[in-house]
N, C-alpha and C. Protein backbone atom coordinates (compact mmCIF):
# COMPACT_ATOMS: atom_id res chain seq x y z
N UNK A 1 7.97 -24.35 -2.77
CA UNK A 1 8.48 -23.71 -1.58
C UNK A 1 8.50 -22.20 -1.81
N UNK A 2 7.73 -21.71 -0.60
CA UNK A 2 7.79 -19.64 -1.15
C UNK A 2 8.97 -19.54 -0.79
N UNK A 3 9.60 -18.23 -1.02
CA UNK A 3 10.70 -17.37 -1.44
C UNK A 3 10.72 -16.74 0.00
N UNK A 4 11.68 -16.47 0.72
CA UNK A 4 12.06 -15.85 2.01
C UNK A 4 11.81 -14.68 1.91
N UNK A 5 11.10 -13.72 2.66
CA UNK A 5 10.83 -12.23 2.48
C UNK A 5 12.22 -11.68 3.34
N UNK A 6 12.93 -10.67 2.68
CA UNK A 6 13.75 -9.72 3.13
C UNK A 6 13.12 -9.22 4.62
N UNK A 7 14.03 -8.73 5.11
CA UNK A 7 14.21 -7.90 6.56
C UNK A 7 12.94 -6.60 6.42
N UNK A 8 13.43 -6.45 5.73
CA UNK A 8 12.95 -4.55 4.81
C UNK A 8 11.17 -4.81 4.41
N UNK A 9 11.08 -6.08 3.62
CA UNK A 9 9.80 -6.49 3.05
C UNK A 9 8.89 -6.60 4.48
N UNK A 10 9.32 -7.15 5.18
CA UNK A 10 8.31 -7.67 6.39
C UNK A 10 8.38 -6.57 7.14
N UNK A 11 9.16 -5.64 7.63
CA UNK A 11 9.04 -4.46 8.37
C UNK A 11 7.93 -3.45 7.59
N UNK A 12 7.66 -3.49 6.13
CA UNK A 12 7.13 -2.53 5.80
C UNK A 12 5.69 -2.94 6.32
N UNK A 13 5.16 -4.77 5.85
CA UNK A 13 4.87 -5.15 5.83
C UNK A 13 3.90 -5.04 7.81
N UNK A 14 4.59 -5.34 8.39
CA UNK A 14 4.03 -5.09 9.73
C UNK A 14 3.69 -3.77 9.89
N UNK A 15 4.72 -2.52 9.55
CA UNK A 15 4.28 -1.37 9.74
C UNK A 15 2.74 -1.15 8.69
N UNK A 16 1.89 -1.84 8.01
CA UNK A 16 0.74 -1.60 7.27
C UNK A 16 0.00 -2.31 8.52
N UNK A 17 0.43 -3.17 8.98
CA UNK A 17 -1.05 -4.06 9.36
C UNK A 17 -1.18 -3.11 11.02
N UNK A 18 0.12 -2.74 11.44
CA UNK A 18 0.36 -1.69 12.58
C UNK A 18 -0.60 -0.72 12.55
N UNK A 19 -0.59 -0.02 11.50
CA UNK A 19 -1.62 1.11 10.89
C UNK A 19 -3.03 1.17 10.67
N UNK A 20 -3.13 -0.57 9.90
CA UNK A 20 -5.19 -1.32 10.18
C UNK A 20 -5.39 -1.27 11.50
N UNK A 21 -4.79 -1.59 12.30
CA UNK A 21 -5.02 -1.82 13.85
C UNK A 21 -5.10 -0.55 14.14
N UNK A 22 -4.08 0.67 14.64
CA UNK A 22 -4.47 1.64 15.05
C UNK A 22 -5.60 2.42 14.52
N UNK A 23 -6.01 2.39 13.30
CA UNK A 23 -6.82 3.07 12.72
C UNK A 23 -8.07 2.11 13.18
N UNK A 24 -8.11 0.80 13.11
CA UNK A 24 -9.29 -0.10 13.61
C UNK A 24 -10.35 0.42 14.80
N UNK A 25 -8.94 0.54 15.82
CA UNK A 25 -8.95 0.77 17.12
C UNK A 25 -9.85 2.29 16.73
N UNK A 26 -9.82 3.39 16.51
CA UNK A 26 -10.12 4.67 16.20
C UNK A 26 -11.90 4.36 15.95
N UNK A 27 -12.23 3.47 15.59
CA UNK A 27 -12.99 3.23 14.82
C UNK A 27 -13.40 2.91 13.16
N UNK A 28 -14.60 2.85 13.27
CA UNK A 28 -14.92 2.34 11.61
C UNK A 28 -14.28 3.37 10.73
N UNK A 29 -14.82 5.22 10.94
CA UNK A 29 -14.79 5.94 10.18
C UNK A 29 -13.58 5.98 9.91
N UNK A 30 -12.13 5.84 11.02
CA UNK A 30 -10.54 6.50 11.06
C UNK A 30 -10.11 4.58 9.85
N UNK A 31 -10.87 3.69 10.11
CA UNK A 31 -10.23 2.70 8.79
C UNK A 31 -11.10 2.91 7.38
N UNK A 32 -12.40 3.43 7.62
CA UNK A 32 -12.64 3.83 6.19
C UNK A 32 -11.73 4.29 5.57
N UNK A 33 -11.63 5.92 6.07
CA UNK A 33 -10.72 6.74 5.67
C UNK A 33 -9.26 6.70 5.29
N UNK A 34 -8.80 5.23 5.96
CA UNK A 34 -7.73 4.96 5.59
C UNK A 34 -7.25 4.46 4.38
N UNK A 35 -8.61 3.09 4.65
CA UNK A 35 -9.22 2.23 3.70
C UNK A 35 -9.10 3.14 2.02
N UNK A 36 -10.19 4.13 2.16
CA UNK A 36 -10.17 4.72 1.15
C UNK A 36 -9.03 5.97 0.29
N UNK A 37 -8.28 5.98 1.29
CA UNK A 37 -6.79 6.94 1.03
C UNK A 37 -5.70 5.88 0.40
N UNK A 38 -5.53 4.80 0.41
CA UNK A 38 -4.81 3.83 0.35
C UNK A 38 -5.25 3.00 -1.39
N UNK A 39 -6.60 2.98 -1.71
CA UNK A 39 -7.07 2.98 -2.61
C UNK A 39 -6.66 3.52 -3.67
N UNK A 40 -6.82 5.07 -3.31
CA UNK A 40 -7.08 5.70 -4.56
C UNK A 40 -5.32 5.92 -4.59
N UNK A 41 -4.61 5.96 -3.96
CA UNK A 41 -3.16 6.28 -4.03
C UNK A 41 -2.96 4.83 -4.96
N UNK A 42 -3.42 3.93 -4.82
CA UNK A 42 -2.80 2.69 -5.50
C UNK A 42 -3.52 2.81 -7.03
N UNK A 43 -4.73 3.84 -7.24
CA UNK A 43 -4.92 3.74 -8.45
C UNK A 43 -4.64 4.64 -9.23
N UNK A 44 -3.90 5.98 -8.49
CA UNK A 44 -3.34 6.94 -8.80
C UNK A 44 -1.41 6.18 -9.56
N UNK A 45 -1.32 5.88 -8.33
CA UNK A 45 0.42 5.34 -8.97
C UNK A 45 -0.06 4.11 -10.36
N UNK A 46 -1.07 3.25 -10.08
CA UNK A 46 -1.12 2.59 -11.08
C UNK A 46 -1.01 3.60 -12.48
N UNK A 47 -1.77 4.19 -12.55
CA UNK A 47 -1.83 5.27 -13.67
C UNK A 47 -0.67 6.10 -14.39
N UNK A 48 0.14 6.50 -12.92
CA UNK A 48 1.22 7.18 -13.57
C UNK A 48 2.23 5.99 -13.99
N UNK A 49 2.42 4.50 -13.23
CA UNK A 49 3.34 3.82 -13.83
C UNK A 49 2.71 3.49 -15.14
N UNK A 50 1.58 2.88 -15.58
CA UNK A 50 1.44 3.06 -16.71
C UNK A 50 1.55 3.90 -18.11
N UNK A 51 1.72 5.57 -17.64
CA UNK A 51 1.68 6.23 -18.42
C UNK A 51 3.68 6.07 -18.71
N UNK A 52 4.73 6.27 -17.49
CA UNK A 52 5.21 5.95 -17.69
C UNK A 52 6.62 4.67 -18.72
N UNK A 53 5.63 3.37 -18.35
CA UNK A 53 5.55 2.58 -19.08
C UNK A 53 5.59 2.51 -20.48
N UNK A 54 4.38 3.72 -21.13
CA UNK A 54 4.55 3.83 -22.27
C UNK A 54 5.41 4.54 -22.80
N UNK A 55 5.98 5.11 -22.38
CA UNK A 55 7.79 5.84 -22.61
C UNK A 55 8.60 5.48 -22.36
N UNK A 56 8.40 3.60 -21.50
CA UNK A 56 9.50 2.73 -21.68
C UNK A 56 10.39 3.61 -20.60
N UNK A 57 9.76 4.53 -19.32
CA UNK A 57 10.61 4.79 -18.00
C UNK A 57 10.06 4.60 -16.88
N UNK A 58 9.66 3.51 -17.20
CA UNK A 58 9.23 2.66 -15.63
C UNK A 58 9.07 1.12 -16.00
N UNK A 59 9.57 0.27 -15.20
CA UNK A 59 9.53 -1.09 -15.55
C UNK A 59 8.33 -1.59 -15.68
């Protein structure tokens, strides 16, 4: 049985897919661009939590 998502989890959660759509709507280029801003931010934070990590100040 999954785990109930919080109030907070699913609001963020709709406000992303809110954002594919408007940007959809814009066209291809306005969700590339999104597409690809969203990316590199997730491989950017990956990086710093890792570096983090290794100083044992980030979970």
């Amino acid at each position: 049985m999954s785990r109930e998502r919080s109030l907070r989890s699913q609001l963020y959660c709709d406000a992303r897919i809110m954002g594919n759509v408007q940007a959809a709507a814009k066209g291809p280029g306005a969700y590339t661009k999104r597409y690809v801003r969203r990316r590199t931010y997730a491989k950017t934070n990956a990086a710093t939590r890792a570096i983090l990590q290794s100083f044992g100040l980030s979970r």
